[in-house]
C-alpha atoms as a PDB file:
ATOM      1  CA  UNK A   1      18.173 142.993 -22.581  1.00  0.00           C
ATOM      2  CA  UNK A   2      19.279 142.839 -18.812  1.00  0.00           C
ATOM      3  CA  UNK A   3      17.178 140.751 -16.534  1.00  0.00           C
ATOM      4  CA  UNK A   4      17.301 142.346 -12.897  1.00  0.00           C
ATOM      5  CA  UNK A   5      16.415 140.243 -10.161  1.00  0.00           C
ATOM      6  CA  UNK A   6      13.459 141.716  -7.463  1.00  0.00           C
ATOM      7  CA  UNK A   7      13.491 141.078  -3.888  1.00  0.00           C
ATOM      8  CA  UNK A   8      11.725 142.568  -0.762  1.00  0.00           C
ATOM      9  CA  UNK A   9      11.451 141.315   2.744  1.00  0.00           C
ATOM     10  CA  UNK A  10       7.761 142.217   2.685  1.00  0.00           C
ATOM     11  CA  UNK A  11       6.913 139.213   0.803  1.00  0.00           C
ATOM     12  CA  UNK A  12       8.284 135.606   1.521  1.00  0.00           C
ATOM     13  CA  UNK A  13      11.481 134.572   0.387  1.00  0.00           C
ATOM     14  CA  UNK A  14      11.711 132.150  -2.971  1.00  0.00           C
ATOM     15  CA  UNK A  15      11.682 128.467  -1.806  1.00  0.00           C
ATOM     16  CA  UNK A  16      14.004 127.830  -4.233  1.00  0.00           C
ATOM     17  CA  UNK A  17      16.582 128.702  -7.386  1.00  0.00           C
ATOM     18  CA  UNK A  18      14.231 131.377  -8.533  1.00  0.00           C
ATOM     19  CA  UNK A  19      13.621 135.179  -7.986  1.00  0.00           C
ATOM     20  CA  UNK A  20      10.805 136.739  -6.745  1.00  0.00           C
ATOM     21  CA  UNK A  21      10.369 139.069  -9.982  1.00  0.00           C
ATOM     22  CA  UNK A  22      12.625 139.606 -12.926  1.00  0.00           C
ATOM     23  CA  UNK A  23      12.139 142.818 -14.596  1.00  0.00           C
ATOM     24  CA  UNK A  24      13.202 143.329 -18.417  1.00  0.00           C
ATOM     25  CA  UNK A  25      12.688 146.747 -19.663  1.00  0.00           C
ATOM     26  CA  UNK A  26       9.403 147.704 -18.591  1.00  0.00           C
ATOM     27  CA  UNK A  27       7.745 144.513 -17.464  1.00  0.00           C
ATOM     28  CA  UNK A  28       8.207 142.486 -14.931  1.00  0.00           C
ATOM     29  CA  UNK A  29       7.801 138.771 -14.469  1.00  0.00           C
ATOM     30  CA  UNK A  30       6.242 137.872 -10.647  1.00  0.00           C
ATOM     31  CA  UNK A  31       6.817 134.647  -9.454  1.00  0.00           C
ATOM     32  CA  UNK A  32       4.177 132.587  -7.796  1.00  0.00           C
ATOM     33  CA  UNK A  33       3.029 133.477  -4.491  1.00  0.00           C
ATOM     34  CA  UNK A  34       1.221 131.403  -2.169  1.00  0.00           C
ATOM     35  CA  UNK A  35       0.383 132.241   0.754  1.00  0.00           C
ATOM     36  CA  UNK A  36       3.061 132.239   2.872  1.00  0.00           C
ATOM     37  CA  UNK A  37       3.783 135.203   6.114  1.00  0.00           C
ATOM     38  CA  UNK A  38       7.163 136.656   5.315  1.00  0.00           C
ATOM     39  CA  UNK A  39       8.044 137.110   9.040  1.00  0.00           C
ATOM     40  CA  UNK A  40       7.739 133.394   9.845  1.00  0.00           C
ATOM     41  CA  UNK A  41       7.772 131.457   6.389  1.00  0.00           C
ATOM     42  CA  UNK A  42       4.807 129.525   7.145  1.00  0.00           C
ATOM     43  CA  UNK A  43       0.743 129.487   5.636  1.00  0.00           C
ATOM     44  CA  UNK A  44      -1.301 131.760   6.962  1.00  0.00           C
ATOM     45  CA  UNK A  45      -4.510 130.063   8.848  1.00  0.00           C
ATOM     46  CA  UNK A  46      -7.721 129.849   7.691  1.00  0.00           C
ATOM     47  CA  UNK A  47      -9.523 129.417   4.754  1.00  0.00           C
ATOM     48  CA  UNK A  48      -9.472 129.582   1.230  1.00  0.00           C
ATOM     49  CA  UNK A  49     -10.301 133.707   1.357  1.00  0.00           C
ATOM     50  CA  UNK A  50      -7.713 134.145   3.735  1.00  0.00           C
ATOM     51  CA  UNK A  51      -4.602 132.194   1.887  1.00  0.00           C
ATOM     52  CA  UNK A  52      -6.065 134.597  -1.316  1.00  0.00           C
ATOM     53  CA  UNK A  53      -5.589 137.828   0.934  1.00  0.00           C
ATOM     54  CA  UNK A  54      -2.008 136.826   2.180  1.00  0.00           C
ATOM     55  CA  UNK A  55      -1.139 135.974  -1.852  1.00  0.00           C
ATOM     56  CA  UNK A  56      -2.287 138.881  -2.827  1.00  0.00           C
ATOM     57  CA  UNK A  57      -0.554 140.883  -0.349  1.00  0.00           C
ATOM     58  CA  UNK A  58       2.563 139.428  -0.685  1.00  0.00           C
ATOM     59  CA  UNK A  59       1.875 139.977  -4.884  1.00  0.00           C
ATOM     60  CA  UNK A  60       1.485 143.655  -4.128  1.00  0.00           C
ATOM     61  CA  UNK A  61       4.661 144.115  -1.742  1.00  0.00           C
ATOM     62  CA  UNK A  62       7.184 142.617  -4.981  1.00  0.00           C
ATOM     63  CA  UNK A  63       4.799 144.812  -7.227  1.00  0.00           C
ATOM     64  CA  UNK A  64       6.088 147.645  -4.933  1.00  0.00           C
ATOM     65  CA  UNK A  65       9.618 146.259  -5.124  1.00  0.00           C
ATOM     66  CA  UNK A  66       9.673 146.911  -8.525  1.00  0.00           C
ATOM     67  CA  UNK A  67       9.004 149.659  -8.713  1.00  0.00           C
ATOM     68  CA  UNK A  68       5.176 149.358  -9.768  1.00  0.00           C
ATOM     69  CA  UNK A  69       1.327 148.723  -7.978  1.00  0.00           C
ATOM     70  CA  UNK A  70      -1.707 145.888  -8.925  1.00  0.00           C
ATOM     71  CA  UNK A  71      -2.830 148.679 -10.749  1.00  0.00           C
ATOM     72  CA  UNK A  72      -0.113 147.994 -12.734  1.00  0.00           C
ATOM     73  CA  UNK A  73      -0.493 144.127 -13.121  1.00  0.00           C
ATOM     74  CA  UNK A  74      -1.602 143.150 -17.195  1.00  0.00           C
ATOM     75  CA  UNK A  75      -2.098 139.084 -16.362  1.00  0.00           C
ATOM     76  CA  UNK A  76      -2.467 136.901 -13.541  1.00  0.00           C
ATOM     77  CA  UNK A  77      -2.539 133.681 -13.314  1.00  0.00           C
ATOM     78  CA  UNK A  78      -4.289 132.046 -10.634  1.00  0.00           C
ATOM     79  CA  UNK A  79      -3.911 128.346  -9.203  1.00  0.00           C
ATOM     80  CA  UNK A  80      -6.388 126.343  -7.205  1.00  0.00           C
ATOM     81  CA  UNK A  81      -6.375 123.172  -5.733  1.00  0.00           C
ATOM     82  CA  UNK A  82     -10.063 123.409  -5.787  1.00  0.00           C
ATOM     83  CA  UNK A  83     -11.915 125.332  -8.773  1.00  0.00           C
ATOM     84  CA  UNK A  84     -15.028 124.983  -6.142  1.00  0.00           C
ATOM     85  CA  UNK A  85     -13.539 127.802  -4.556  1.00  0.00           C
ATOM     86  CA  UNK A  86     -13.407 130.104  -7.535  1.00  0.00           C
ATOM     87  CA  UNK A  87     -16.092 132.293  -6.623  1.00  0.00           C
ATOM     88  CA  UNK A  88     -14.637 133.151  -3.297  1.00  0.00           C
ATOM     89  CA  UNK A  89     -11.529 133.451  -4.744  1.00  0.00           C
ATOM     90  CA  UNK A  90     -13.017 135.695  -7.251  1.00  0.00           C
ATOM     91  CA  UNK A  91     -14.682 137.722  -4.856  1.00  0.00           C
ATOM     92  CA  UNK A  92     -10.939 138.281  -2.622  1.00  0.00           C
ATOM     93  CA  UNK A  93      -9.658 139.349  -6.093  1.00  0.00           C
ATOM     94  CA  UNK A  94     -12.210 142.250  -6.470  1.00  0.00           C
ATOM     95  CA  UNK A  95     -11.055 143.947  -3.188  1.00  0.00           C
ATOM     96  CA  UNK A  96      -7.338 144.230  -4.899  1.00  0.00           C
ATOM     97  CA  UNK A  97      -7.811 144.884  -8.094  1.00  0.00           C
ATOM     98  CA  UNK A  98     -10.510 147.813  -9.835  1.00  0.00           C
ATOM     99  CA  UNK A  99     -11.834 147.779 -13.636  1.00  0.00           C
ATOM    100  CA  UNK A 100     -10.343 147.356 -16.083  1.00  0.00           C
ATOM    101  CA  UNK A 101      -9.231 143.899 -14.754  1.00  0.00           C
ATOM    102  CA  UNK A 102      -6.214 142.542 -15.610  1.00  0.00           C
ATOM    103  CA  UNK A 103      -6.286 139.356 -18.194  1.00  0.00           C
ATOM    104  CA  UNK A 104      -6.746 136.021 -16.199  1.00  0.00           C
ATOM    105  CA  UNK A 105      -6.211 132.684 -16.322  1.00  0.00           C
ATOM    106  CA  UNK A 106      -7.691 130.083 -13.524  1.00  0.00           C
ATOM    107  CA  UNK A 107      -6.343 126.366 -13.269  1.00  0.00           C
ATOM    108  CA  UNK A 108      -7.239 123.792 -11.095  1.00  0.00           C
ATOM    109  CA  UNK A 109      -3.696 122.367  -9.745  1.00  0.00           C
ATOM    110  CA  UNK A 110      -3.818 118.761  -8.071  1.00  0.00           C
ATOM    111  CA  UNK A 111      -1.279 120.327  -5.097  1.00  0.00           C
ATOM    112  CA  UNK A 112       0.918 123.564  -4.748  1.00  0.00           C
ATOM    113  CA  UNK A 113       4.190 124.013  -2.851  1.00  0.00           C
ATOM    114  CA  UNK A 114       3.490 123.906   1.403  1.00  0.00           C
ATOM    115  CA  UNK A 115       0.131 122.820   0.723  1.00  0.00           C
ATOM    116  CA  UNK A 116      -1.237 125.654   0.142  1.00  0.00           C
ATOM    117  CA  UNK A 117      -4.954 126.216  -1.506  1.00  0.00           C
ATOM    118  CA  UNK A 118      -4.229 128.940  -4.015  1.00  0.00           C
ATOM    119  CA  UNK A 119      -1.287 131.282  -5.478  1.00  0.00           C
ATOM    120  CA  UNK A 120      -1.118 133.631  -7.746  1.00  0.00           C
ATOM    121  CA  UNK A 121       1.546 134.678 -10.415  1.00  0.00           C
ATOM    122  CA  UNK A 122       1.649 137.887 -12.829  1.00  0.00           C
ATOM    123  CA  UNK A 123       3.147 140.094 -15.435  1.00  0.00           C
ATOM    124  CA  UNK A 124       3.428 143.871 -14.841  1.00  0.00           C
ATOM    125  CA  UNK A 125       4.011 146.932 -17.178  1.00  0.00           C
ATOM    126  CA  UNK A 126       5.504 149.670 -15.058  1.00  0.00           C
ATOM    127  CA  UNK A 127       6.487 152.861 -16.978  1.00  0.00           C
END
């Protein structure tokens, strides 16, 4: 099966030899995203809410990419570098995504890439 690379400029670009998503058939494989502005490349201000809202945004502009939405989204994974901030987190989560939710994971991560707080990665079904 074919693996075709995803890219849009409405998310950041990848920070290194990876692709933003790779779709196969009907799913597609979303790289991390932290939360980085795609016009300038750097991490958004702010707290831990407002890293979660620029991760998820730049989640749903690949999502779009490929052709699909969050409401398409089966699994996320989600990275902290603080599991004290899972309930906010949590909380930024329920203004993306509606019932049923897709399955989660949630790790505590020691650092991410830029030093950013959070990112999130997912698979997609998109018919």
């Amino acid at each position: 099966m074919a693996r075709t690379p995803i890219q849009t400029d409405q998310a950041p670009a990848a920070i290194g030899p990876y692709s933003q998503a790779i779709r196969m058939g009907q799913t597609v494989f979303l790289s991390g995203q932290i939360p980085l502005d795609p016009a300038t490349g750097e991490i958004v201000g702010g707290d831990v809410e407002a890293q979660a809202r620029r991760a998820f945004d730049n989640l749903k502009a690949v999502c779009a990419a490929a052709g699909g939405s969050l409401g398409d989204v089966a699994r996320l994974g989600l990275y902290l570098t603080d599991l004290g901030d899972f309930a906010k987190v949590n909380a930024v989560m329920a203004e993306y995504f509606d019932a049923p939710y897709p399955a989660r994971s949630t790790i505590e991560v020691s650092a991410l890439p830029k030093g950013a707080a959070f990112e999130v990665d997912a698979i997609m079904v998109v018919g």
